[in-house]
C-alpha atoms as a PDB file:
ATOM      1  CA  UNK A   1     107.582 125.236 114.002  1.00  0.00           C
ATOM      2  CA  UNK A   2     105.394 126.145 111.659  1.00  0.00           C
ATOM      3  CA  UNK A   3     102.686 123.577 110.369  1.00  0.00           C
ATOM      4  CA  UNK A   4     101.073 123.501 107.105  1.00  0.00           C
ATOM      5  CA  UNK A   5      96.992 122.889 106.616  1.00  0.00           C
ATOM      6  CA  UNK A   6      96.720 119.582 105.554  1.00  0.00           C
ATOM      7  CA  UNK A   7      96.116 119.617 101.662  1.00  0.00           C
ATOM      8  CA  UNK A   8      93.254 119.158 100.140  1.00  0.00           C
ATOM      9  CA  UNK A   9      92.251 117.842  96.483  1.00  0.00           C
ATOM     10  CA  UNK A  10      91.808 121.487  95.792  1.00  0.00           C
ATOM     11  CA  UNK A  11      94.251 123.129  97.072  1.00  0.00           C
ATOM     12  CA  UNK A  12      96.765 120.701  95.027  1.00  0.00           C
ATOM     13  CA  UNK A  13      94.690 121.234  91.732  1.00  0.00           C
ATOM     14  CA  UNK A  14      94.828 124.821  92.237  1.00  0.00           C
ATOM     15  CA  UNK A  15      99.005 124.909  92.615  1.00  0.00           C
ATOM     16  CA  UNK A  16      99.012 122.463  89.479  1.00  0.00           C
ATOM     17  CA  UNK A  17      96.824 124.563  87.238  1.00  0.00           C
ATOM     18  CA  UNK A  18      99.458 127.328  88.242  1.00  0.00           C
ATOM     19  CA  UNK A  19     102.257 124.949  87.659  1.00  0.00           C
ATOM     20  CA  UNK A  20     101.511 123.084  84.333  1.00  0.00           C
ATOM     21  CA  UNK A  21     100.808 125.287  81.125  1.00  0.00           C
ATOM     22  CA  UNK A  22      98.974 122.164  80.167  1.00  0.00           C
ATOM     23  CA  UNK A  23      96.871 122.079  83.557  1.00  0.00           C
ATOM     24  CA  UNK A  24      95.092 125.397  82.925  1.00  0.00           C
ATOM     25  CA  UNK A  25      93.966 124.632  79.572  1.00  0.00           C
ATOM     26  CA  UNK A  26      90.913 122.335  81.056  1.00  0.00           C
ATOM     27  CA  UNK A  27      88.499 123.290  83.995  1.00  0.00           C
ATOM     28  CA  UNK A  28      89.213 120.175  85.618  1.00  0.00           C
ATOM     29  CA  UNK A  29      93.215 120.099  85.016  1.00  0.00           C
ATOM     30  CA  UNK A  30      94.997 116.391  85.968  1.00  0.00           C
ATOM     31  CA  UNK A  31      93.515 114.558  88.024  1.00  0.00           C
ATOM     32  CA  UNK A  32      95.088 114.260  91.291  1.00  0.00           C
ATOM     33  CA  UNK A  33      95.070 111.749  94.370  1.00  0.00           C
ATOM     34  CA  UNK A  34      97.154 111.493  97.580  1.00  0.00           C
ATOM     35  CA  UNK A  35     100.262 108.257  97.359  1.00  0.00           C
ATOM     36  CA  UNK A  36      98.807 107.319 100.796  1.00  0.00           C
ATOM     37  CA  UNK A  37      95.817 106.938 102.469  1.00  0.00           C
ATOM     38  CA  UNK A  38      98.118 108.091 106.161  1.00  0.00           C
ATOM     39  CA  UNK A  39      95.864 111.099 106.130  1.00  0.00           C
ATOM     40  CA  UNK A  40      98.545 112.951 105.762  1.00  0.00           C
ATOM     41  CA  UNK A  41      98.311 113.853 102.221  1.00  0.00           C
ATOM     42  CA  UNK A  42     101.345 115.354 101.743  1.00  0.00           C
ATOM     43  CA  UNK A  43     102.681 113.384  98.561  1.00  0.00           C
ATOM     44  CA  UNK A  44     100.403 113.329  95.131  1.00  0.00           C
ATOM     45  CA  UNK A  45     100.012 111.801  92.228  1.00  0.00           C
ATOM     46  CA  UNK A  46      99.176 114.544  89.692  1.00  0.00           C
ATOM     47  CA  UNK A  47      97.521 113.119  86.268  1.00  0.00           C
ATOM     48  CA  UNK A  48      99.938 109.982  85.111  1.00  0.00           C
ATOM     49  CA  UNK A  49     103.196 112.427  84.539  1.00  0.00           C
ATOM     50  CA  UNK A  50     103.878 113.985  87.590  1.00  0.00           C
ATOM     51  CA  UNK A  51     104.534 113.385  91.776  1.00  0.00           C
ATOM     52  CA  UNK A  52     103.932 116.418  93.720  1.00  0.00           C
ATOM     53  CA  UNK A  53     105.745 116.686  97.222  1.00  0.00           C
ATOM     54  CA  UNK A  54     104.665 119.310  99.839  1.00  0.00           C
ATOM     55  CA  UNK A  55     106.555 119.809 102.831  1.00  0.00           C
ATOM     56  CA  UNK A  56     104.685 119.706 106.246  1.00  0.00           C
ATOM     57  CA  UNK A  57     106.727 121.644 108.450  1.00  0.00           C
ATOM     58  CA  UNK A  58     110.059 123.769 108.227  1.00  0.00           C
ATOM     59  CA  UNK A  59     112.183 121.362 109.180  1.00  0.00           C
ATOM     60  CA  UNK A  60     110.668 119.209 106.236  1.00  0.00           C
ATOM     61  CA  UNK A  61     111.188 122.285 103.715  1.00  0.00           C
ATOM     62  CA  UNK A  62     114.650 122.678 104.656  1.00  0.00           C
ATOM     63  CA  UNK A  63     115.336 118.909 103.632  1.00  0.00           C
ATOM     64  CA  UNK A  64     113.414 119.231 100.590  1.00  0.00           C
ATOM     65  CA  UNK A  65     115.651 122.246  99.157  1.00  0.00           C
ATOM     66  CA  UNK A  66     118.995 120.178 100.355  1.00  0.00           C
ATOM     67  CA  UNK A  67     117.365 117.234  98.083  1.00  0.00           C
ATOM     68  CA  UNK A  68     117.051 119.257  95.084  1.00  0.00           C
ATOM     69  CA  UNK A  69     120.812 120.640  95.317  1.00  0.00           C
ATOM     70  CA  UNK A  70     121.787 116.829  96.214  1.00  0.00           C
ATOM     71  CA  UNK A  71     119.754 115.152  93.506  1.00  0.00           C
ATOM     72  CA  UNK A  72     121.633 117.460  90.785  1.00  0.00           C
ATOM     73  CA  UNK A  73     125.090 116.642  92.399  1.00  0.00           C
ATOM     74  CA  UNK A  74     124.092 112.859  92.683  1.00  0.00           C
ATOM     75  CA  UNK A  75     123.281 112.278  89.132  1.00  0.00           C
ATOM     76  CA  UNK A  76     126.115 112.493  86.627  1.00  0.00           C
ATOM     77  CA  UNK A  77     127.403 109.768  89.261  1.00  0.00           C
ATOM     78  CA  UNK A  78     124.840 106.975  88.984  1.00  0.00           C
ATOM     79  CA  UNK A  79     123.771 104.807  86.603  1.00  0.00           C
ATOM     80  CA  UNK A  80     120.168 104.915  87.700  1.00  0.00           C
ATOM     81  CA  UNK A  81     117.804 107.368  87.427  1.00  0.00           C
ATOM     82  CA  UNK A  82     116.669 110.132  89.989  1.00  0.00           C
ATOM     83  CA  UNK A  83     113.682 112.190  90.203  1.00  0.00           C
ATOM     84  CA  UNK A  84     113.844 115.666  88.143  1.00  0.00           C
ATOM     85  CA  UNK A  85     112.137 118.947  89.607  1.00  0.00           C
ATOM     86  CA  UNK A  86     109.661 120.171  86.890  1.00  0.00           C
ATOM     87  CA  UNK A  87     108.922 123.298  89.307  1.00  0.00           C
ATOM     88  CA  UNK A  88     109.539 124.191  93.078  1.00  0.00           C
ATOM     89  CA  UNK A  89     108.219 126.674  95.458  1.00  0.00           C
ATOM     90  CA  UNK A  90     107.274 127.458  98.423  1.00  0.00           C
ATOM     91  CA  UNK A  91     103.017 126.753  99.332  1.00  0.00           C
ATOM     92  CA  UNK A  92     101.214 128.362 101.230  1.00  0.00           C
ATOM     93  CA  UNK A  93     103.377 131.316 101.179  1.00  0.00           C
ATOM     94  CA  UNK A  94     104.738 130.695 104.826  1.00  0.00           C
ATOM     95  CA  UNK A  95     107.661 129.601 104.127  1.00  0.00           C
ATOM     96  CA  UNK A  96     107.147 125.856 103.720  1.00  0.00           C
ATOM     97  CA  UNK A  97     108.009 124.661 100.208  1.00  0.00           C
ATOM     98  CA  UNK A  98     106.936 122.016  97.237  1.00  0.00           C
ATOM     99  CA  UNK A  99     108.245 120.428  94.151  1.00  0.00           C
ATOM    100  CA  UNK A 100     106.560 118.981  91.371  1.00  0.00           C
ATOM    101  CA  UNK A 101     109.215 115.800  90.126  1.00  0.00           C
ATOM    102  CA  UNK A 102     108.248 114.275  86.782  1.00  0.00           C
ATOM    103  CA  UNK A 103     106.888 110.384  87.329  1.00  0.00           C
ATOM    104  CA  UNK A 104     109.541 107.732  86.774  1.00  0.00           C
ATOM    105  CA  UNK A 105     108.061 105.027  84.916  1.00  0.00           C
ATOM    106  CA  UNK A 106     107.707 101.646  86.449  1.00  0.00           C
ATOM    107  CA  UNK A 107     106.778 100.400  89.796  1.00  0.00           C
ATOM    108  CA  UNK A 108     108.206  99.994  93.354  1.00  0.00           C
ATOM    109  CA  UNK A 109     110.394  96.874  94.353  1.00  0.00           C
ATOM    110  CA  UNK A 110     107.634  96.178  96.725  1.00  0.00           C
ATOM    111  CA  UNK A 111     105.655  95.124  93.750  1.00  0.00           C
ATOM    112  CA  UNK A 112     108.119  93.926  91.309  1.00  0.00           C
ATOM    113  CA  UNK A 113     110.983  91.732  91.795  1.00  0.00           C
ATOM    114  CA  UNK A 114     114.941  92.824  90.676  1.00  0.00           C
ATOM    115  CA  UNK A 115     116.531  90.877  88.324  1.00  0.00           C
ATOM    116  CA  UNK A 116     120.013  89.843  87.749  1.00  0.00           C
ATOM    117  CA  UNK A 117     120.958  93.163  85.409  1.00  0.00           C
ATOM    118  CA  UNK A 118     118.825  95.106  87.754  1.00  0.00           C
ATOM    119  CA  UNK A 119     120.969  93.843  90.591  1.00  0.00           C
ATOM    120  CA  UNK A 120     123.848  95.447  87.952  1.00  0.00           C
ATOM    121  CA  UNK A 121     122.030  98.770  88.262  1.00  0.00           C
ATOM    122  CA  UNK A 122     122.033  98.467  92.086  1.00  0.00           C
ATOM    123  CA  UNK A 123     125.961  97.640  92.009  1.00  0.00           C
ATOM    124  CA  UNK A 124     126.314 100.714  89.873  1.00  0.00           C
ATOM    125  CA  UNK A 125     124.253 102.818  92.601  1.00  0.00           C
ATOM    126  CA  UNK A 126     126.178 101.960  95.426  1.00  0.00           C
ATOM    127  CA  UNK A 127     129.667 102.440  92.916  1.00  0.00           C
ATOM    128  CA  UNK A 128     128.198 106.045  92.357  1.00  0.00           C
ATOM    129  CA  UNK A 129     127.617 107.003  95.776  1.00  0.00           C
ATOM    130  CA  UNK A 130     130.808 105.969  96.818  1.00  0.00           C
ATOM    131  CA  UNK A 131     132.330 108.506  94.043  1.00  0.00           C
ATOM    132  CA  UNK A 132     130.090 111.659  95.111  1.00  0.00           C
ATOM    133  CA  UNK A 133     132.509 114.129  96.442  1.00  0.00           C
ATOM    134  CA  UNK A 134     131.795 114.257 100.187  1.00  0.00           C
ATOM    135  CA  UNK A 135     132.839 118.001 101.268  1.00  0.00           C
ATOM    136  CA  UNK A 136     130.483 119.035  98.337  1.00  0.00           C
ATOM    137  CA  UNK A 137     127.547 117.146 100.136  1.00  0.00           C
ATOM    138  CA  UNK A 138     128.810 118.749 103.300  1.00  0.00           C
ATOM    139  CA  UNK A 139     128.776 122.296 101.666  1.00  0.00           C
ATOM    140  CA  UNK A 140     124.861 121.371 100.681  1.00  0.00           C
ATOM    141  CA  UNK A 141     124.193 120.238 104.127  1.00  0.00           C
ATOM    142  CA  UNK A 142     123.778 116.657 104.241  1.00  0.00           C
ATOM    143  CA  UNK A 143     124.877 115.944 107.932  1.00  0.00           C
ATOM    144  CA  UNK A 144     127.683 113.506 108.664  1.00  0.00           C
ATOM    145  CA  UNK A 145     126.057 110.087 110.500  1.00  0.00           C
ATOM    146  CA  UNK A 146     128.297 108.263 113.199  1.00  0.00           C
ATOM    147  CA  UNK A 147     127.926 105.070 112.198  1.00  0.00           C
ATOM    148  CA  UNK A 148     125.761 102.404 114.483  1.00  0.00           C
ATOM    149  CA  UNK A 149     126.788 100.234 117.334  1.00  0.00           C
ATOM    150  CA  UNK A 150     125.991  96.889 116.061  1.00  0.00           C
ATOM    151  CA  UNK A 151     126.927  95.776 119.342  1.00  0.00           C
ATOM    152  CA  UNK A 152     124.434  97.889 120.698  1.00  0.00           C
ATOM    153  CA  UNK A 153     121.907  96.964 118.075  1.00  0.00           C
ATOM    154  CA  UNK A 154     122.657  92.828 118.552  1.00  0.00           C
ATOM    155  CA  UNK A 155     121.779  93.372 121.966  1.00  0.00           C
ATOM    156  CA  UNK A 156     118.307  94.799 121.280  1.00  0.00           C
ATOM    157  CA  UNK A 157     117.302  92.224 118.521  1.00  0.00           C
ATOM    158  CA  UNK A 158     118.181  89.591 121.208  1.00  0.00           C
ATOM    159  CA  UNK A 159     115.476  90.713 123.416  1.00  0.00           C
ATOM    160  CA  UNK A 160     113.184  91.608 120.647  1.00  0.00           C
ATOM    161  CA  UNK A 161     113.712  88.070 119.376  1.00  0.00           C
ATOM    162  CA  UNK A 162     112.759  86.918 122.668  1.00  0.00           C
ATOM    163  CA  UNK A 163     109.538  88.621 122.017  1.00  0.00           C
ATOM    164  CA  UNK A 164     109.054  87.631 118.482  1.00  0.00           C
ATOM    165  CA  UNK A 165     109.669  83.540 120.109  1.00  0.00           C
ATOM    166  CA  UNK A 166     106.778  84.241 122.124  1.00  0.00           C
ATOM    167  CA  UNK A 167     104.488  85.321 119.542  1.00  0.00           C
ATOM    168  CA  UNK A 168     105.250  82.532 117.468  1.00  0.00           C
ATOM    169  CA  UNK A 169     106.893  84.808 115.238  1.00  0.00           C
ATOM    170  CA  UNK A 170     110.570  84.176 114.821  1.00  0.00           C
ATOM    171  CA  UNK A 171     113.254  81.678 116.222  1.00  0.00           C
ATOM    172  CA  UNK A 172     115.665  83.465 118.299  1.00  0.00           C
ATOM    173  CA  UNK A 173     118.071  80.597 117.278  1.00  0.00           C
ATOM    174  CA  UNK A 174     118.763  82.496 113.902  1.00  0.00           C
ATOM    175  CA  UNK A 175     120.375  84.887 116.198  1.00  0.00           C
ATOM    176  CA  UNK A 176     122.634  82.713 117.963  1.00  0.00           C
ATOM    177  CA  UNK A 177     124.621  82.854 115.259  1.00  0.00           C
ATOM    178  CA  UNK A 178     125.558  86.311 115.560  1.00  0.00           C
ATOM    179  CA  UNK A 179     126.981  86.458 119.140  1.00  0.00           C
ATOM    180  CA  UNK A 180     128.060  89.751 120.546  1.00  0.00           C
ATOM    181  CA  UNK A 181     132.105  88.748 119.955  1.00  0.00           C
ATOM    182  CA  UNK A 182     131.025  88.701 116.438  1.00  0.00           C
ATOM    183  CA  UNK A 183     129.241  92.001 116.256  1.00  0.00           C
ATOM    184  CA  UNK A 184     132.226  93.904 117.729  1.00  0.00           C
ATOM    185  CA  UNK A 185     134.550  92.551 115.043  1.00  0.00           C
ATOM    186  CA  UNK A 186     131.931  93.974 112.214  1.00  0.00           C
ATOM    187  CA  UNK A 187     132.755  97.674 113.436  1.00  0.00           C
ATOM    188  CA  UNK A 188     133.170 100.254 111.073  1.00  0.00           C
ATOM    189  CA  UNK A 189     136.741 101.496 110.205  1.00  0.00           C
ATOM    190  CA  UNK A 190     138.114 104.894 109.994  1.00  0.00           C
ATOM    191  CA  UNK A 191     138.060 106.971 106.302  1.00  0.00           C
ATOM    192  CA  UNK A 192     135.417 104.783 105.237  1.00  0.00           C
ATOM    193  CA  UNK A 193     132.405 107.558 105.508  1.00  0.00           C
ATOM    194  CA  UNK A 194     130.346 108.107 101.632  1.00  0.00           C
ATOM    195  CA  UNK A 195     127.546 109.297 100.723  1.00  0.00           C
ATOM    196  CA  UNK A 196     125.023 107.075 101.818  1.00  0.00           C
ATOM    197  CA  UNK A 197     121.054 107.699 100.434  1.00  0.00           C
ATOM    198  CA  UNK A 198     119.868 105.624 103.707  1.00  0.00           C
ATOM    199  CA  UNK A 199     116.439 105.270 102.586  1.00  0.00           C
ATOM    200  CA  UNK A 200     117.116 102.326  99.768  1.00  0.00           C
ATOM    201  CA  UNK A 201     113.330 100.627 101.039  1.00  0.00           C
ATOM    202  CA  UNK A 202     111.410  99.040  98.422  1.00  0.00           C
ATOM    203  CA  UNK A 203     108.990 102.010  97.968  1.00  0.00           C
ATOM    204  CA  UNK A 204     112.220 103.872  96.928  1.00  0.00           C
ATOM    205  CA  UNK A 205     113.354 101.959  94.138  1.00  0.00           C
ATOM    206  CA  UNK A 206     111.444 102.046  90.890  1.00  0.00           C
ATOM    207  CA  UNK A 207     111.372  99.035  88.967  1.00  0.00           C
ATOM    208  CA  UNK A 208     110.563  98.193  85.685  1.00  0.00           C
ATOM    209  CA  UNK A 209     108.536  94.846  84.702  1.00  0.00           C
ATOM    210  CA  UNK A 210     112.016  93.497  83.434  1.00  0.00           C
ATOM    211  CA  UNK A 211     113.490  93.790  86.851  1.00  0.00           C
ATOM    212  CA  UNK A 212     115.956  96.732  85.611  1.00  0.00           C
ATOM    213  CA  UNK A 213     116.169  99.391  88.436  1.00  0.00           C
ATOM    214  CA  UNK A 214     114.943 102.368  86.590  1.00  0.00           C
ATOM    215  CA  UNK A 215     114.767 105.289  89.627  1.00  0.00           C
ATOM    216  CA  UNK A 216     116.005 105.824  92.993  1.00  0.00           C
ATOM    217  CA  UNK A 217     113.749 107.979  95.106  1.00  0.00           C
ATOM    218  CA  UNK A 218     114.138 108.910  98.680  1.00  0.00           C
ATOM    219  CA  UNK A 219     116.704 111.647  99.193  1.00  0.00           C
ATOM    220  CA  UNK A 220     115.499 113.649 102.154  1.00  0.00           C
ATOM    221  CA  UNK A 221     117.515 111.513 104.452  1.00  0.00           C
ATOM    222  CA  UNK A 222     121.147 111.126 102.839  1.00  0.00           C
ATOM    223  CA  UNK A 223     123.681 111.363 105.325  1.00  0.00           C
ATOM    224  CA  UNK A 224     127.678 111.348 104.706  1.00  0.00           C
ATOM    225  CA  UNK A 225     128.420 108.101 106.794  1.00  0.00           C
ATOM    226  CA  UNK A 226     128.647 104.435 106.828  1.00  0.00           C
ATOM    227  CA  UNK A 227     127.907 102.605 103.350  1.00  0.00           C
ATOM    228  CA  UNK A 228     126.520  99.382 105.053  1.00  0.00           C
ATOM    229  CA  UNK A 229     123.345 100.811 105.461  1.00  0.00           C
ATOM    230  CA  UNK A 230     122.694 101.085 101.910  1.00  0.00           C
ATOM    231  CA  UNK A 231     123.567  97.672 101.542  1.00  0.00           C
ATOM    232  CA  UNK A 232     121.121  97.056 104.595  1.00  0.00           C
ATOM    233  CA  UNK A 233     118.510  98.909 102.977  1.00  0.00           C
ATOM    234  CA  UNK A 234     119.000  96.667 100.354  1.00  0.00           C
ATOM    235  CA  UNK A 235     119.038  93.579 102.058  1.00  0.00           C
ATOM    236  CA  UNK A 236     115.324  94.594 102.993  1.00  0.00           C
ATOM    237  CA  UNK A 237     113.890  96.302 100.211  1.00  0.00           C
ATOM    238  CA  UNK A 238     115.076  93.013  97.441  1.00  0.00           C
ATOM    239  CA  UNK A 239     116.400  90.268  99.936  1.00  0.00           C
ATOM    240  CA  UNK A 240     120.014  89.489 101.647  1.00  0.00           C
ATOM    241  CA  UNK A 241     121.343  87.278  98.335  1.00  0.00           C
ATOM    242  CA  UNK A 242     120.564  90.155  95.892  1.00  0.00           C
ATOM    243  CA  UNK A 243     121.849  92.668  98.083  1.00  0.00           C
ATOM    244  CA  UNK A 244     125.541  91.488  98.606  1.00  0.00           C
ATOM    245  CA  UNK A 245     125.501  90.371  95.593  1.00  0.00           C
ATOM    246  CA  UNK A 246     125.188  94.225  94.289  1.00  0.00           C
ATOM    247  CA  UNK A 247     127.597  95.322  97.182  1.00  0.00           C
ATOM    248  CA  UNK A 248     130.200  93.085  95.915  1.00  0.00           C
ATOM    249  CA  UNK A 249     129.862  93.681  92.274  1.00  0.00           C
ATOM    250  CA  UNK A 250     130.017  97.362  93.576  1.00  0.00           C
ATOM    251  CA  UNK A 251     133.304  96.944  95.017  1.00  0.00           C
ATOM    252  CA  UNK A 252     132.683  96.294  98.836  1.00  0.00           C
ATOM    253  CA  UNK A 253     134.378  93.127 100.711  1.00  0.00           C
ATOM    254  CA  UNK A 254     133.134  90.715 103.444  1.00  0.00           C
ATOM    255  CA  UNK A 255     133.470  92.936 106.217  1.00  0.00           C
ATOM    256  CA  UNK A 256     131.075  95.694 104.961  1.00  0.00           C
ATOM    257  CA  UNK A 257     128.702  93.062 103.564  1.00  0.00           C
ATOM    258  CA  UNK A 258     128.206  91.167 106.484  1.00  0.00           C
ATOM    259  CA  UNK A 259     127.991  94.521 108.666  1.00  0.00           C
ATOM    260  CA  UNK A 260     125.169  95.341 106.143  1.00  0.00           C
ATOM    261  CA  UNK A 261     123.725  91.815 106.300  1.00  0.00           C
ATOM    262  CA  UNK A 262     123.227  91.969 109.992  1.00  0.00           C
ATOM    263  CA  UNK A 263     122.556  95.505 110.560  1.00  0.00           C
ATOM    264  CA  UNK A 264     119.087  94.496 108.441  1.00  0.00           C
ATOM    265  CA  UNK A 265     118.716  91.599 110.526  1.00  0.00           C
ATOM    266  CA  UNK A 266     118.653  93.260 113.894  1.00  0.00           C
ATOM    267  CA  UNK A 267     116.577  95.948 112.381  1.00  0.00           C
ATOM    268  CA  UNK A 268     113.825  93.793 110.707  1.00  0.00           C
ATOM    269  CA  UNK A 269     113.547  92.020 114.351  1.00  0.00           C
ATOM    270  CA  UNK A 270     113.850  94.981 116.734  1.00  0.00           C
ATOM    271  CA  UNK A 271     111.052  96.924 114.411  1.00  0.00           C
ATOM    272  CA  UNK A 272     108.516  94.180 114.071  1.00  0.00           C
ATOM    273  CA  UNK A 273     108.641  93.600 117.717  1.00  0.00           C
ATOM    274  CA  UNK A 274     108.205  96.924 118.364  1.00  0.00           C
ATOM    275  CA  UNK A 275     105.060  97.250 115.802  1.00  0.00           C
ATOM    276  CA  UNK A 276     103.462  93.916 117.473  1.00  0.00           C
ATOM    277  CA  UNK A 277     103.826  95.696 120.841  1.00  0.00           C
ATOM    278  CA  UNK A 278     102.125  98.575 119.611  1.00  0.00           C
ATOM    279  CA  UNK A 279     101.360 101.285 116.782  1.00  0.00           C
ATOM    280  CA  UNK A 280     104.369 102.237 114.865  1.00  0.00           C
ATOM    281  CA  UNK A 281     105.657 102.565 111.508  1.00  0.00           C
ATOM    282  CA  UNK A 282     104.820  99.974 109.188  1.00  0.00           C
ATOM    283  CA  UNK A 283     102.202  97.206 108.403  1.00  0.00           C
ATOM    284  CA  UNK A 284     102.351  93.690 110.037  1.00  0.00           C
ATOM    285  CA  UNK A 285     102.313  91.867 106.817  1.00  0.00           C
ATOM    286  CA  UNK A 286     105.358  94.637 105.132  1.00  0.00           C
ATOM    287  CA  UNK A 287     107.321  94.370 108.797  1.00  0.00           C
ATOM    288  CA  UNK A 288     107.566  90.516 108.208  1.00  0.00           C
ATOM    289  CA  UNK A 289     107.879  90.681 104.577  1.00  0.00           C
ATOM    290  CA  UNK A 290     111.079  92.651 105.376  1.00  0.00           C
ATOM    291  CA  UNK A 291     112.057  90.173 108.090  1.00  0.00           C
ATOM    292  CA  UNK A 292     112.046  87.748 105.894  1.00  0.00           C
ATOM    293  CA  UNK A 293     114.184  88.936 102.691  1.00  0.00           C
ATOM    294  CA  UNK A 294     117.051  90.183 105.404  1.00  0.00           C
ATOM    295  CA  UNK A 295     117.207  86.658 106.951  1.00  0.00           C
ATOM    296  CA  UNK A 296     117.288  84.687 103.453  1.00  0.00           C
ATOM    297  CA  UNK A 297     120.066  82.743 103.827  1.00  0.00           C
ATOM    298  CA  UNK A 298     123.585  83.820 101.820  1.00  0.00           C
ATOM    299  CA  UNK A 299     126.818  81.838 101.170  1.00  0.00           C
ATOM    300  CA  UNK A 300     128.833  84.247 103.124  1.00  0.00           C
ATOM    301  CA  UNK A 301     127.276  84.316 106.666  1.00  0.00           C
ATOM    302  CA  UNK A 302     129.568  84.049 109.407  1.00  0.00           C
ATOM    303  CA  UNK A 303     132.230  86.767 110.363  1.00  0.00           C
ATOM    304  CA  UNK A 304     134.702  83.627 110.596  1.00  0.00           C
ATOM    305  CA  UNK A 305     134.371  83.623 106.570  1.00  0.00           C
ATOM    306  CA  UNK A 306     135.807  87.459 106.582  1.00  0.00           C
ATOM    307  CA  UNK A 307     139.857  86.475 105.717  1.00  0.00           C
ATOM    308  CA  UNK A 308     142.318  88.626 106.385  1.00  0.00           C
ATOM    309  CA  UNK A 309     142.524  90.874 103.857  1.00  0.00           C
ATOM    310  CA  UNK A 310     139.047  92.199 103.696  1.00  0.00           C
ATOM    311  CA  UNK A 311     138.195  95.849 104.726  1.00  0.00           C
ATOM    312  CA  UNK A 312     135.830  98.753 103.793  1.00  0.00           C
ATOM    313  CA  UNK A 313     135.925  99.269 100.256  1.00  0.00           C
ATOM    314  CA  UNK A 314     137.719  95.880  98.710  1.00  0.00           C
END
């Protein structure tokens, strides 16, 4: 696999200045700093205007030209903004690629909290996705996901919660109430496979200081397959309430909410169990922020509540 030099401030100024007509008009060009401080370095802010993305490896180039073909297919289908290519190419000339997306204004949902019509915008995402013609994903080459066992998953979280109790971290009680009958009534059933962005974190979701959702970022990892992990994803990126709250003004019953619901809550335990037992993805303090918006409490929590009429998409 080929592996790219990690980038440097000026070896990004330099593919700017080439980029921009403004950026060659001054010595300096934009200014230019990494997202991150990973060491990485692979995503950069470029003056106040632009993102730049550069792809580490082929694998990660080969995602990043699906994205672009997937992003133009996504949008006359959502309501919410997504990122626009000013300019893509390939850096260093081996193959592995870039593209320069112009900024969307506003900040992430880590920062700023989603109000009531931005929970509108995130009803009108998940609406969208669900109307994005699958076989013409499949023709761009966004894979097809199996969905998850959640009776697999239940299992882990209750021996990570068993960790988390004895680190004084979280009450493996709060899991009682999911027993494993329960999880293998919440499984997924067949025809129900969309387009699913499965990266709807917090640092994917641009928000604006009104709460409105103004830009969905996050692409590289869309998958044709099971819609409750968007609604996960946004269980932890703006808390359990808000999120089936969206999913049901989007159209989605009990069944794939509360699949959603707990497929964040065995998530958010068996990953910050994992982190305190060692290095992993993820700070402490954004591990148990995330812990804690999936477990806020909603008025539709028990698979009893699901009725009989309830199924994938009503």
């Amino acid at each position: 696999m080929t592996q790219a030099p990690t980038p440097t401030a000026d070896t990004v100024r330099r593919l700017v200045r080439s980029l921009l007509a403004d950026g060659g008009k001054a010595d300096a060009g934009p200014g230019v700093r990494p997202v991150t401080d990973d060491g990485g370095h692979r995503t950069w802010w470029v003056g106040t205007r632009h993102v730049l993305r550069l792809a580490p490896d082929r694998e990660a180039a080969a995602r990043q030209r699906r994205e672009l073909r997937l992003r133009d297919l996504v949008r006359p289908h959502i309501p919410v903004p997504v990122p626009v290519s000013v300019a893509h190419g390939e850096w260093p000339d081996d193959g592995l690629t870039y593209t320069l997306d112009a900024r969307l204004p506003g900040g992430s949902a880590e920062e700023q909290a989603v109000s009531a019509v931005g929970e509108a915008d995130l009803a009108g995402l998940l609406t969208g996705l669900r109307e994005v013609p699958v076989r013409q994903a499949e023709t761009l080459g966004v894979p097809r996901e199996a969905p998850r066992s959640l009776e697999t998953l239940r299992a882990a979280a209750g021996e990570a919660a068993r960790d988390l109790a004895a680190a004084d971290e979280f009450d493996p009680a709060r899991l009682a109430r999911f027993p494993a009958p329960a999880a293998a009534q919440l499984g997924v059933q067949s025809g129900a496979a969309v387009l699913v962005n499965h990266g709807l974190r917090g640092e994917h979701l641009v928000v604006s200081g009104d709460g409105r959702v103004r830009g969905v970022l996050g692409w590289t990892g869309a998958v044709v397959g099971d819609p409750a992990e968007d609604i996960a994803g946004l269980a932890v990126a703006v808390g359990a309430p808000a999120a089936v709250r969206a999913a049901t003004l989007a159209g989605y019953g009990a069944r794939p909410c509360l699949r959603g619901l707990w497929l964040a809550r065995c998530d958010t335990v068996v990953r910050l169990a994992g982190r305190l037992r060692g290095p992993g993805e993820g700070s402490l303090p954004l591990l148990r922020t995330r812990l804690r918006r999936a477990w806020e409490p909603i008025l539709l929590e028990r698979v009893s509540d699901l009725g009989g009429g309830a199924d994938e998409g009503s």
